[in-house]
N, C-alpha and C. Protein backbone atom coordinates (compact mmCIF):
# COMPACT_ATOMS: atom_id res chain seq x y z
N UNK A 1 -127.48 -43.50 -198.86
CA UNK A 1 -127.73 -43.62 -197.44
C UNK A 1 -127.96 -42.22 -196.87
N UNK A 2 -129.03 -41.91 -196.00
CA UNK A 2 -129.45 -40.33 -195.63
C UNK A 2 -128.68 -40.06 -194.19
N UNK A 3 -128.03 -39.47 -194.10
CA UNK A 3 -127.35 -38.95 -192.88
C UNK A 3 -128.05 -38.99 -191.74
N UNK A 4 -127.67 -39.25 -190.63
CA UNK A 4 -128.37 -39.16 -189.34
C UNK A 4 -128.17 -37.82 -188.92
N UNK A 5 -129.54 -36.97 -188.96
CA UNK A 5 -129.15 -35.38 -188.55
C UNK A 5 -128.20 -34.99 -186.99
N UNK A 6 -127.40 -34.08 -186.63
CA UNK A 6 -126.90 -34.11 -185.80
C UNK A 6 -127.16 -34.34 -184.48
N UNK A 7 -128.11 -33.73 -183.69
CA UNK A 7 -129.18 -33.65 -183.12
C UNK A 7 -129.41 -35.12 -182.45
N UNK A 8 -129.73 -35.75 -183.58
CA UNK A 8 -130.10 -37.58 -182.90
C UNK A 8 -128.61 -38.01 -182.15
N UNK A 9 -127.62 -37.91 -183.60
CA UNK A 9 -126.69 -38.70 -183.06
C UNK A 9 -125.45 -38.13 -181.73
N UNK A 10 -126.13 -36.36 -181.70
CA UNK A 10 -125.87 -35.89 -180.08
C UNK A 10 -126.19 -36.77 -179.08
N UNK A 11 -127.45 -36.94 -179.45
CA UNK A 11 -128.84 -37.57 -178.64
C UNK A 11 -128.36 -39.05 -177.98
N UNK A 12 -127.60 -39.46 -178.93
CA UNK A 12 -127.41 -40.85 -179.33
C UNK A 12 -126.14 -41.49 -178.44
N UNK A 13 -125.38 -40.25 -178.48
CA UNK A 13 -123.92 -40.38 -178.01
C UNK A 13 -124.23 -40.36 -176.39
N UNK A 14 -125.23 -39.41 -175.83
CA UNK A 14 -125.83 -39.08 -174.57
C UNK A 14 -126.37 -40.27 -173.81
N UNK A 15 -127.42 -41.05 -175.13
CA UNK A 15 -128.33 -42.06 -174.25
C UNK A 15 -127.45 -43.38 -173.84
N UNK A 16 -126.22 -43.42 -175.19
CA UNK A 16 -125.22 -44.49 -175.00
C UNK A 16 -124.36 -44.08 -173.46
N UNK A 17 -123.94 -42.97 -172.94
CA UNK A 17 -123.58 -43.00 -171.86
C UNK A 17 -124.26 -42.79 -170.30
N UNK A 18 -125.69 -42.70 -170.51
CA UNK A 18 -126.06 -43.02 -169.54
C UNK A 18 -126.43 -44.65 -169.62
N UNK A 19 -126.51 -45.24 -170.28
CA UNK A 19 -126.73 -46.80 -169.81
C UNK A 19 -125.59 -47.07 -169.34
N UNK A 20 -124.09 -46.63 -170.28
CA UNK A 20 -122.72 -47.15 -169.83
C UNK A 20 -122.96 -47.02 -167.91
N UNK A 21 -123.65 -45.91 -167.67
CA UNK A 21 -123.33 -45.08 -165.94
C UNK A 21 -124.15 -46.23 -165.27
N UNK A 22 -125.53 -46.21 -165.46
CA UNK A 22 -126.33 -47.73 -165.10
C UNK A 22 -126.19 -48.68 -165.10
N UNK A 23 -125.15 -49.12 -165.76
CA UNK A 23 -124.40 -50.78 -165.68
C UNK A 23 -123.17 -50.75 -164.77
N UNK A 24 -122.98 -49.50 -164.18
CA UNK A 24 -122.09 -49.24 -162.87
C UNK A 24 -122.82 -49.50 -161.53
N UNK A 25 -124.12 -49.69 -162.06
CA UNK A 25 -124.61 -49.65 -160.45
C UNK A 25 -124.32 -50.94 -159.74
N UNK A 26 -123.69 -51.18 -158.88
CA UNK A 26 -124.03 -52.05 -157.85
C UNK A 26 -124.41 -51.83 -156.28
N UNK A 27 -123.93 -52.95 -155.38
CA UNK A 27 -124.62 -53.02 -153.78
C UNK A 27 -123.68 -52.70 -152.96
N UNK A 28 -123.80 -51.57 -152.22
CA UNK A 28 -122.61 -51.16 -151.36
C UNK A 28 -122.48 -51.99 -150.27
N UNK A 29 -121.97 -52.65 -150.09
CA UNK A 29 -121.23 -54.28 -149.13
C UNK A 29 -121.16 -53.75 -147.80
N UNK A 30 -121.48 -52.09 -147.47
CA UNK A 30 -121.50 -51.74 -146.26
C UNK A 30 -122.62 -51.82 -145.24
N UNK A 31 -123.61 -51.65 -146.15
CA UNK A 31 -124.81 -50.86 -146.26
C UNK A 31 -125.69 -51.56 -146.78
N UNK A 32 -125.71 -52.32 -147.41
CA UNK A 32 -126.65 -53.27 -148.74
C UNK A 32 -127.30 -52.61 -149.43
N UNK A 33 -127.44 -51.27 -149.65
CA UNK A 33 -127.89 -50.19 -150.69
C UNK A 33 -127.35 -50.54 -152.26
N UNK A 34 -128.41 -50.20 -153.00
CA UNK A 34 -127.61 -49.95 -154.37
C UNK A 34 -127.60 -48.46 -154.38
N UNK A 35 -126.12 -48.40 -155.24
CA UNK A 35 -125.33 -47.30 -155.46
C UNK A 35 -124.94 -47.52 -157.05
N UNK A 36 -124.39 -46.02 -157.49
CA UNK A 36 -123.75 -46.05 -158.40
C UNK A 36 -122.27 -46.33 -157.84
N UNK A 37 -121.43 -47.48 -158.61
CA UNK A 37 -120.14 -47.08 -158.16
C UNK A 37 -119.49 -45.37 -158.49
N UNK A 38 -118.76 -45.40 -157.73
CA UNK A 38 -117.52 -43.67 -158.37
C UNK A 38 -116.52 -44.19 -159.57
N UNK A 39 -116.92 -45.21 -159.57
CA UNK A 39 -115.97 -45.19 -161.03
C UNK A 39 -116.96 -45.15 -162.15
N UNK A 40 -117.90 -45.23 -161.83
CA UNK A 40 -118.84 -45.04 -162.77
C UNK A 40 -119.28 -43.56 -163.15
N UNK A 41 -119.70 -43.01 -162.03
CA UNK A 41 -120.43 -41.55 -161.91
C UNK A 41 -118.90 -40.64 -162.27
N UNK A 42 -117.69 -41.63 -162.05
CA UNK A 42 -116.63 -40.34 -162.07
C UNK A 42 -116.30 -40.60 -163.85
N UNK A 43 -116.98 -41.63 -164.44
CA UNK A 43 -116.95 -41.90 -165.95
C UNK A 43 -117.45 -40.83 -166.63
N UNK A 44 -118.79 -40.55 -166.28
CA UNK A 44 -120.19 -40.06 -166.79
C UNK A 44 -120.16 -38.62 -166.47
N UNK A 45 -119.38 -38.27 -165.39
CA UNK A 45 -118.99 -36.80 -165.12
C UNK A 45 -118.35 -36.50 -166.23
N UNK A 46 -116.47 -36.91 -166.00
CA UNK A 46 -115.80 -37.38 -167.15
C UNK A 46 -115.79 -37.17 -168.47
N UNK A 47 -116.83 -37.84 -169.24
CA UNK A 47 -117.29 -37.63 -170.38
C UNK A 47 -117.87 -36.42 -170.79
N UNK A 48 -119.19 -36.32 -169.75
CA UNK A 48 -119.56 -34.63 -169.85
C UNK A 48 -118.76 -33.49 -170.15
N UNK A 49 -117.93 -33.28 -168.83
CA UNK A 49 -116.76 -32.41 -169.21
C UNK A 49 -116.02 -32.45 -170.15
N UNK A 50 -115.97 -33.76 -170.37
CA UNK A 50 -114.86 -33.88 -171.85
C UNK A 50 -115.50 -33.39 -173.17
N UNK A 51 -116.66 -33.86 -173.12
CA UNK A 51 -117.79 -33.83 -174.34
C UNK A 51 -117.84 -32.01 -174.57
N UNK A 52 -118.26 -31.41 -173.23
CA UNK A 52 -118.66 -29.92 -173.56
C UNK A 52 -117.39 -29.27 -173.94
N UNK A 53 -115.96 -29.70 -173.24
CA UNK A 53 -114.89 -29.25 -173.51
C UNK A 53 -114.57 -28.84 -175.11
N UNK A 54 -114.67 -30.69 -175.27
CA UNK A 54 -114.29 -31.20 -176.73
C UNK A 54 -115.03 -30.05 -177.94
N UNK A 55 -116.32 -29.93 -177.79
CA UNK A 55 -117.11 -29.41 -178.84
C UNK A 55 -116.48 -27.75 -178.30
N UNK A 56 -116.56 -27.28 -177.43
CA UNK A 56 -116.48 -25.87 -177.88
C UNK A 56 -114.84 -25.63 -178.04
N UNK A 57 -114.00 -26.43 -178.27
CA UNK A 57 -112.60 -26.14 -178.77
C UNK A 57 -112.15 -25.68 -180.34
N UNK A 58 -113.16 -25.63 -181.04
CA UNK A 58 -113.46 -25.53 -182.37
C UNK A 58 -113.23 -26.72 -183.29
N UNK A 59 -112.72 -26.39 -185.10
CA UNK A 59 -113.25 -27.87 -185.36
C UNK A 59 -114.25 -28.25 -185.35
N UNK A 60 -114.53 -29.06 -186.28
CA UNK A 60 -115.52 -30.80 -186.00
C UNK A 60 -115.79 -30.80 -184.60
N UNK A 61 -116.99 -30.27 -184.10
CA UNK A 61 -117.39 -30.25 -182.94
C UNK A 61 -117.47 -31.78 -182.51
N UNK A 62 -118.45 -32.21 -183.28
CA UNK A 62 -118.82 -33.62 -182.80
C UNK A 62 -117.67 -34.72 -182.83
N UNK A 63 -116.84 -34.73 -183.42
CA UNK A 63 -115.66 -35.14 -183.59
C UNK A 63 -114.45 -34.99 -181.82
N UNK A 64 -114.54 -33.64 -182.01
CA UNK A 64 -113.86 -33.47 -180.70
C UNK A 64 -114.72 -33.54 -179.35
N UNK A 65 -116.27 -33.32 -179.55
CA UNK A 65 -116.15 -33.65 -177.97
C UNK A 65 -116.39 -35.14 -177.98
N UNK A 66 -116.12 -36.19 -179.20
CA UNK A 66 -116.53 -37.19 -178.77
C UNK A 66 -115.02 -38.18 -178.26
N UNK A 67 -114.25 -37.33 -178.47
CA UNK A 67 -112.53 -37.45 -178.81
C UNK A 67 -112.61 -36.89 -176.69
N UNK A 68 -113.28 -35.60 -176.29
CA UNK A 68 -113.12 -35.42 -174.98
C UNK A 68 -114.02 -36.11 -174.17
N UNK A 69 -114.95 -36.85 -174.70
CA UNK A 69 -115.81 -37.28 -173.61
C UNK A 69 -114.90 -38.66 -173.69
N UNK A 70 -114.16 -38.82 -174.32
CA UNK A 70 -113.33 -40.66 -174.23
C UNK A 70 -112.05 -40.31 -173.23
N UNK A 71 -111.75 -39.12 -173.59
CA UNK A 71 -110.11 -38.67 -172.14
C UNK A 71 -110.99 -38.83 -171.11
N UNK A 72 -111.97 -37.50 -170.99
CA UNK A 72 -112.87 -37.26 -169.80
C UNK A 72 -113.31 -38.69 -169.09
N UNK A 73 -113.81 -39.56 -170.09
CA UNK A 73 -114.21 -40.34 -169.32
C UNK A 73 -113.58 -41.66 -168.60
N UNK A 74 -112.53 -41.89 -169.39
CA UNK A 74 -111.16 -42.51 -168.87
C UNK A 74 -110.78 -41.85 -167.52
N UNK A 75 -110.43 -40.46 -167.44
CA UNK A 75 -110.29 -39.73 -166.14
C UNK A 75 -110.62 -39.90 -165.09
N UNK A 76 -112.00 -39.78 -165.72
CA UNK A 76 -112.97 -39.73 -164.21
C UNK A 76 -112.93 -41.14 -163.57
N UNK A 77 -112.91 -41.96 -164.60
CA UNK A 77 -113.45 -43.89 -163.87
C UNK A 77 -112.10 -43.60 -163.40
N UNK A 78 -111.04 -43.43 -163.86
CA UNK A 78 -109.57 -43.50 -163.23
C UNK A 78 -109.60 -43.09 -161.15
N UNK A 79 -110.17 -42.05 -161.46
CA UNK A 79 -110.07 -41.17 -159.93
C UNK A 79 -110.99 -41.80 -159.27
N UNK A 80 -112.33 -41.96 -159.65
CA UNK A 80 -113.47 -42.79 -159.03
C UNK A 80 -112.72 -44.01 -158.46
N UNK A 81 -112.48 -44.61 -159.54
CA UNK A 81 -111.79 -46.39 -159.46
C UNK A 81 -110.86 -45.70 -158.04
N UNK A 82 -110.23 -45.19 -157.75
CA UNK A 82 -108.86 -45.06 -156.86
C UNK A 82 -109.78 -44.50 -155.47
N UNK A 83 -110.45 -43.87 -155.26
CA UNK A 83 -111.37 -43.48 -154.45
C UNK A 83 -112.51 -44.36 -153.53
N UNK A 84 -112.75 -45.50 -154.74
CA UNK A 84 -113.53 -46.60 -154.57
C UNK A 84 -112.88 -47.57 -153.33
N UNK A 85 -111.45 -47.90 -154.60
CA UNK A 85 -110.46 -48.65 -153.77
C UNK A 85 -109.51 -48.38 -152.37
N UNK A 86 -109.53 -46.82 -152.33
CA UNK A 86 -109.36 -46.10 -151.20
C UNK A 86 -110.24 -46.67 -149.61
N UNK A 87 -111.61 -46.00 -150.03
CA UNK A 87 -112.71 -46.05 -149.07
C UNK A 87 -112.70 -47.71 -148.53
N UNK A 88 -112.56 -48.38 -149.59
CA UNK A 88 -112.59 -49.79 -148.92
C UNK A 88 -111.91 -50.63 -148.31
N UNK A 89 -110.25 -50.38 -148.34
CA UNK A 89 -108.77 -50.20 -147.54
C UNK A 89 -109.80 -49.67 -146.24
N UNK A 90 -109.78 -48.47 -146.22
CA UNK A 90 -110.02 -47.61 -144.90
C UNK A 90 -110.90 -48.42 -144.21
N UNK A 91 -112.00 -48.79 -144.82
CA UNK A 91 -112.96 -49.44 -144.01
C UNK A 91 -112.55 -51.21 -143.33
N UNK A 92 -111.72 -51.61 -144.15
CA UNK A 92 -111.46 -53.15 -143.90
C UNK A 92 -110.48 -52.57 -142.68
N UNK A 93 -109.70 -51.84 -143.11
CA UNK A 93 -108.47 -51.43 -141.91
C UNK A 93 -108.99 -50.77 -140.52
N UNK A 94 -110.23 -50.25 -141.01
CA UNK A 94 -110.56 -49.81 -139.39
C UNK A 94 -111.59 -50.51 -138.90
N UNK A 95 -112.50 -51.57 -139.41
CA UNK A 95 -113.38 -52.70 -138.67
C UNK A 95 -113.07 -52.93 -137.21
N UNK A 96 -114.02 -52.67 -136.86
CA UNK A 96 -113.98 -53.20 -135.20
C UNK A 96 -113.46 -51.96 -134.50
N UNK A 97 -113.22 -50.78 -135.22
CA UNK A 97 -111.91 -49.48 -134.33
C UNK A 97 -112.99 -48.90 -133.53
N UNK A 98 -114.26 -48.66 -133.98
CA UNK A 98 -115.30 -47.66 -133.43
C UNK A 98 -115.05 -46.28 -134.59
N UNK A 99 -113.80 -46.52 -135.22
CA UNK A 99 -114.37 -45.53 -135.97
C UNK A 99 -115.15 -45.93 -137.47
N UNK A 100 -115.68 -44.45 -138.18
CA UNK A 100 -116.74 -45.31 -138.65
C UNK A 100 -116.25 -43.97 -140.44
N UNK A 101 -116.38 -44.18 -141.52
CA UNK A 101 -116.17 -44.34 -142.47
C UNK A 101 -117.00 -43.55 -143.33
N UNK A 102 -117.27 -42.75 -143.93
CA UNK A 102 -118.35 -41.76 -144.79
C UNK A 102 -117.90 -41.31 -145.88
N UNK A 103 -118.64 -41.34 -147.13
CA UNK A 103 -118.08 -41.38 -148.30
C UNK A 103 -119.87 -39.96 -148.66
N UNK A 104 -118.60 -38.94 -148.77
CA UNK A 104 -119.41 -37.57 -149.71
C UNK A 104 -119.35 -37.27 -150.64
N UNK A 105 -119.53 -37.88 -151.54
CA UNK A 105 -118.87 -36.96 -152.76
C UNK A 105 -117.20 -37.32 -153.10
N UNK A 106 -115.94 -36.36 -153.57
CA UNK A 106 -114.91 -36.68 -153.65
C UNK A 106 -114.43 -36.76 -151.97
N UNK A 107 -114.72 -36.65 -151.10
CA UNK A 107 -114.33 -37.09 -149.31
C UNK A 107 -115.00 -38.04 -149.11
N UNK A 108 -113.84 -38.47 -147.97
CA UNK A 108 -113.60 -39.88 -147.46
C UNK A 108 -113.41 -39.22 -145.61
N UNK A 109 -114.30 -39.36 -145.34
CA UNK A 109 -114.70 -38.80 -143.65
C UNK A 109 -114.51 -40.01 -142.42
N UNK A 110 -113.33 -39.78 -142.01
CA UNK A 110 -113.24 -40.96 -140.77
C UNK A 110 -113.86 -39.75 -139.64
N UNK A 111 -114.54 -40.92 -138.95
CA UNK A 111 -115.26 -40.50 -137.78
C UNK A 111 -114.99 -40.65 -136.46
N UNK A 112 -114.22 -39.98 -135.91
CA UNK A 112 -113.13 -40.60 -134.53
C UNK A 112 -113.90 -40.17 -133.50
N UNK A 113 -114.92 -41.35 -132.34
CA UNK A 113 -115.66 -40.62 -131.68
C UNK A 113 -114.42 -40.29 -130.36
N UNK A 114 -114.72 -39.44 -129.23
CA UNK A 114 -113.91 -39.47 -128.11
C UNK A 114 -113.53 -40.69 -126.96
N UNK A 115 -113.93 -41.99 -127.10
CA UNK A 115 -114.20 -43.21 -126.65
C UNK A 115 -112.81 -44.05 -127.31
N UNK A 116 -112.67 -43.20 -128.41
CA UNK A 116 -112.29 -44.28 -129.21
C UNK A 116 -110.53 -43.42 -129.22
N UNK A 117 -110.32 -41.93 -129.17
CA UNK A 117 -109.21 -41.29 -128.93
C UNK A 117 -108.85 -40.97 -127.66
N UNK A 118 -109.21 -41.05 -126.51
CA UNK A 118 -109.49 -40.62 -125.03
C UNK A 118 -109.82 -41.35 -124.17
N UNK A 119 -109.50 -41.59 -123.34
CA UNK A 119 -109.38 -41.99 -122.19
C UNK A 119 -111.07 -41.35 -121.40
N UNK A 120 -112.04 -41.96 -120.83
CA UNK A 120 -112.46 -41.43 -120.24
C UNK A 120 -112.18 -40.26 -119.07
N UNK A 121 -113.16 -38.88 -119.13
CA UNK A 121 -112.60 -37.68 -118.57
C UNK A 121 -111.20 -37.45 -118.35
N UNK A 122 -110.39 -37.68 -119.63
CA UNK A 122 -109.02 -37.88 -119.64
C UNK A 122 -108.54 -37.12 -120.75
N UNK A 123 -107.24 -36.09 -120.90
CA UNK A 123 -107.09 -35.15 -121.96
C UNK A 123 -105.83 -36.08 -122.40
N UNK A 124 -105.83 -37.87 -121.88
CA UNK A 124 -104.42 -38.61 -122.64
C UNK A 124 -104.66 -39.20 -123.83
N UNK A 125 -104.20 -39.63 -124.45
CA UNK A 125 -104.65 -40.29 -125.56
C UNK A 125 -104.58 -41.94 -125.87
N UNK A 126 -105.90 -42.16 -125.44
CA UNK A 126 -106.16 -43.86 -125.79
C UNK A 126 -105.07 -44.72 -126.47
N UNK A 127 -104.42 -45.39 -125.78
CA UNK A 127 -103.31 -46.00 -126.06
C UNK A 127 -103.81 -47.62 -127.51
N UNK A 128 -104.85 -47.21 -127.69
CA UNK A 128 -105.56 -47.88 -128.71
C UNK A 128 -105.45 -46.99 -129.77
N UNK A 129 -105.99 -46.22 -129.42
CA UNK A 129 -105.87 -44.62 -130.64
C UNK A 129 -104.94 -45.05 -131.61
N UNK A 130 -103.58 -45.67 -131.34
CA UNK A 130 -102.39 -45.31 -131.79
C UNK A 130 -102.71 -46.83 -132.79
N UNK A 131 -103.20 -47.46 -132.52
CA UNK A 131 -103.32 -49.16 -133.71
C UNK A 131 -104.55 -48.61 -134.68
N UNK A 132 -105.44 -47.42 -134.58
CA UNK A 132 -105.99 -46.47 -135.50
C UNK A 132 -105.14 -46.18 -136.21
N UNK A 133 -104.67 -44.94 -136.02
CA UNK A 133 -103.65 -43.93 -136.63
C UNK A 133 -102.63 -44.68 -137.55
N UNK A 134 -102.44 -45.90 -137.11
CA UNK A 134 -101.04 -46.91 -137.64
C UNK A 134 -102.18 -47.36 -138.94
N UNK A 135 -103.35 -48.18 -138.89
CA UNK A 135 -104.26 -48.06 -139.81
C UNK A 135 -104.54 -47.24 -141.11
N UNK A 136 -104.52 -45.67 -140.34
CA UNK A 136 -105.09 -44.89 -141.34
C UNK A 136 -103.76 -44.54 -142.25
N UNK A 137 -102.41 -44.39 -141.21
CA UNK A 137 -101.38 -44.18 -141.97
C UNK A 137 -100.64 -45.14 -143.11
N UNK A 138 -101.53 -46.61 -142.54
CA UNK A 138 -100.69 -47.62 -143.99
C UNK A 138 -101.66 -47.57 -145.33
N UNK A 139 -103.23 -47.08 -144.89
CA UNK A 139 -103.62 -46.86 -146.21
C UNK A 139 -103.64 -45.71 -147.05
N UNK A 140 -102.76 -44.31 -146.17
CA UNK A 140 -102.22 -43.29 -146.64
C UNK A 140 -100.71 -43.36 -147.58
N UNK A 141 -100.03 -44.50 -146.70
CA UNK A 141 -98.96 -44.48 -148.01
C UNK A 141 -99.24 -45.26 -149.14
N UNK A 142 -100.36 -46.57 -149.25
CA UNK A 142 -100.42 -47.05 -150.26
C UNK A 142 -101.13 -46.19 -151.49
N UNK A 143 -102.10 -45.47 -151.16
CA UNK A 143 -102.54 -44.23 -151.68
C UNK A 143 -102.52 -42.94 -151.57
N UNK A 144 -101.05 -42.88 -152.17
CA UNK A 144 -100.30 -41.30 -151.49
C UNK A 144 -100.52 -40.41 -152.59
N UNK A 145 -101.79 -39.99 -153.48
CA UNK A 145 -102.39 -38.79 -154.00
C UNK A 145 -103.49 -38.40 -153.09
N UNK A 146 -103.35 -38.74 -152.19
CA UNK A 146 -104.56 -38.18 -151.23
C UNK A 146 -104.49 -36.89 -150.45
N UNK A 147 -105.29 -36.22 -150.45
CA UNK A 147 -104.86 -35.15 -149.59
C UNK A 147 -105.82 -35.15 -148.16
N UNK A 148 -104.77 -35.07 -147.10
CA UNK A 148 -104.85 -35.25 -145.65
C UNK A 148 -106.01 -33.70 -145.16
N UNK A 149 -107.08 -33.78 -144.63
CA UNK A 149 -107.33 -32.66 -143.56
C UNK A 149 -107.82 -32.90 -142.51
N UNK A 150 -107.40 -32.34 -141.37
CA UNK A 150 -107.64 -32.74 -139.84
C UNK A 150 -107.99 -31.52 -139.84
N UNK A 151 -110.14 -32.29 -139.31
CA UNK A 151 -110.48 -30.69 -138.52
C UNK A 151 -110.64 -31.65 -137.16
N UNK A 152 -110.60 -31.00 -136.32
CA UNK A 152 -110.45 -31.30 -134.62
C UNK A 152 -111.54 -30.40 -134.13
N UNK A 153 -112.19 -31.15 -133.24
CA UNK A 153 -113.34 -29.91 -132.33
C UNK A 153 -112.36 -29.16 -131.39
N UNK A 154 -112.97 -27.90 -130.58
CA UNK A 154 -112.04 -27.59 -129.46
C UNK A 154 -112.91 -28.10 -128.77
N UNK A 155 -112.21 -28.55 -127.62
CA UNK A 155 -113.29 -29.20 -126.42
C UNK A 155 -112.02 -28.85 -125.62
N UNK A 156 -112.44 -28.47 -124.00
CA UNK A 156 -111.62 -27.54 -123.73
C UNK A 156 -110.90 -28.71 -122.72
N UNK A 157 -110.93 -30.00 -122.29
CA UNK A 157 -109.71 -30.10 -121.50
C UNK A 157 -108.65 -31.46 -122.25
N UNK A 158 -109.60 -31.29 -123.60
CA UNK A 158 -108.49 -31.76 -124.37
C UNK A 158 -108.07 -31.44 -125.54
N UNK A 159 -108.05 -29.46 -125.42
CA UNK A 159 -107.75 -28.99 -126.62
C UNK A 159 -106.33 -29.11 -127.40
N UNK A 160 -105.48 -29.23 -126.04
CA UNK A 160 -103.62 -29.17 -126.29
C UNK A 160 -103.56 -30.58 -127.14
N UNK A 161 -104.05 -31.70 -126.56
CA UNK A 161 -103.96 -32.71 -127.10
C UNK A 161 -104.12 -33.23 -128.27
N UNK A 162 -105.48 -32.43 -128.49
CA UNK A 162 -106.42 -32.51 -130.09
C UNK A 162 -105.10 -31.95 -131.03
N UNK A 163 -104.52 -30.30 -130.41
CA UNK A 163 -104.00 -29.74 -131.43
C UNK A 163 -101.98 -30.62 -131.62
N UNK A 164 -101.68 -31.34 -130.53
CA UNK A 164 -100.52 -32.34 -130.65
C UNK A 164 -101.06 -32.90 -131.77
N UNK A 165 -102.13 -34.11 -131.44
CA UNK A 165 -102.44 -35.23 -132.71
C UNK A 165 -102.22 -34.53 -134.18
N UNK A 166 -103.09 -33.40 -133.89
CA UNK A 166 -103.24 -32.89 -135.62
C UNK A 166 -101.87 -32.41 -136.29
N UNK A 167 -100.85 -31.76 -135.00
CA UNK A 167 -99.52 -31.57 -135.56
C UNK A 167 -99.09 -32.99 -135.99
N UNK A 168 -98.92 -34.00 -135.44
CA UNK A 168 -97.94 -35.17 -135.70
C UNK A 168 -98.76 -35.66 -136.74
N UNK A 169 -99.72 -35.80 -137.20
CA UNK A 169 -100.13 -36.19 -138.70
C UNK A 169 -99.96 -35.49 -139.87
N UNK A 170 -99.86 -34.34 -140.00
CA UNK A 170 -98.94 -33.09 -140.94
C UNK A 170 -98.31 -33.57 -142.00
């Protein structure tokens, strides 16, 4: 039996994980777009890293990065998968809030317009605001590897206020 030169079965290991990434695609239920899921793309990242890791650790190159593209890629669907399931909590939990939901990359961007925290020409805080915040905070403890950042605009007659909210979420 003649060996498969290395090269192909590099080749081989590569073309097998981009179909795996393409059979991730589905329809984002927000949007009706097709998307790759993040558990997919965080697979296929995953693997990469694992793969380039694996081979230049020495050793049986092909051996080990095929040994790191299987951690790597376990990893990544892991964080994707949790990210996935994140964004979609947030979004079921804030339906109807006015606020609105954006997925970049590894961020998850709530969009709090002033209508929706404020009182018209008012530096109080929308006594609605607070069935938000109760929202964002129950899908913060169910997914408590998340890390919190509040940027706040200054807008000047409700800067004290902006900078209260951002203290009490801390």
């Amino acid at each position: 039996m003649k060996s498969i030169p290395r090269f192909r079965r590099i080749s081989a290991v590569f073309c097998i994980a981009a179909l795996l990434i393409a059979g991730c695609a589905s329809t984002d239920p927000w949007t009706g777009e097709p998307r790759v899921s993040r558990t997919g793309s965080g697979a296929g990242i995953g693997a990469g890293v694992g793969a380039v890791i694996g081979a230049i650790s020495g050793g049986d190159r092909l051996k080990r990065a095929a040994i790191g593209a299987g951690i790597g890629a376990l990893t990544g669907a892991a964080v994707g998968n949790y990210m996935d399931r994140q964004e979609e909590e947030l979004r079921r939990q804030l339906r109807g809030t006015g606020v609105s939901v954006t997925r970049r990359g590894d961020e998850i961007i709530l969009n709090m317009p002033g209508n929706v925290t404020f009182d018209f020409d008012s530096a109080a805080l929308n006594p609605d605001f607070f069935d938000v915040l109760n929202s964002v905070a129950l899908v913060l403890e169910e997914f408590d590897q998340t890390v919190l950042n509040i940027l706040l605009p200054a807008m000047n007659p409700r800067k004290d206020a902006l900078k209260i909210v951002g203290s009490s979420l801390r």
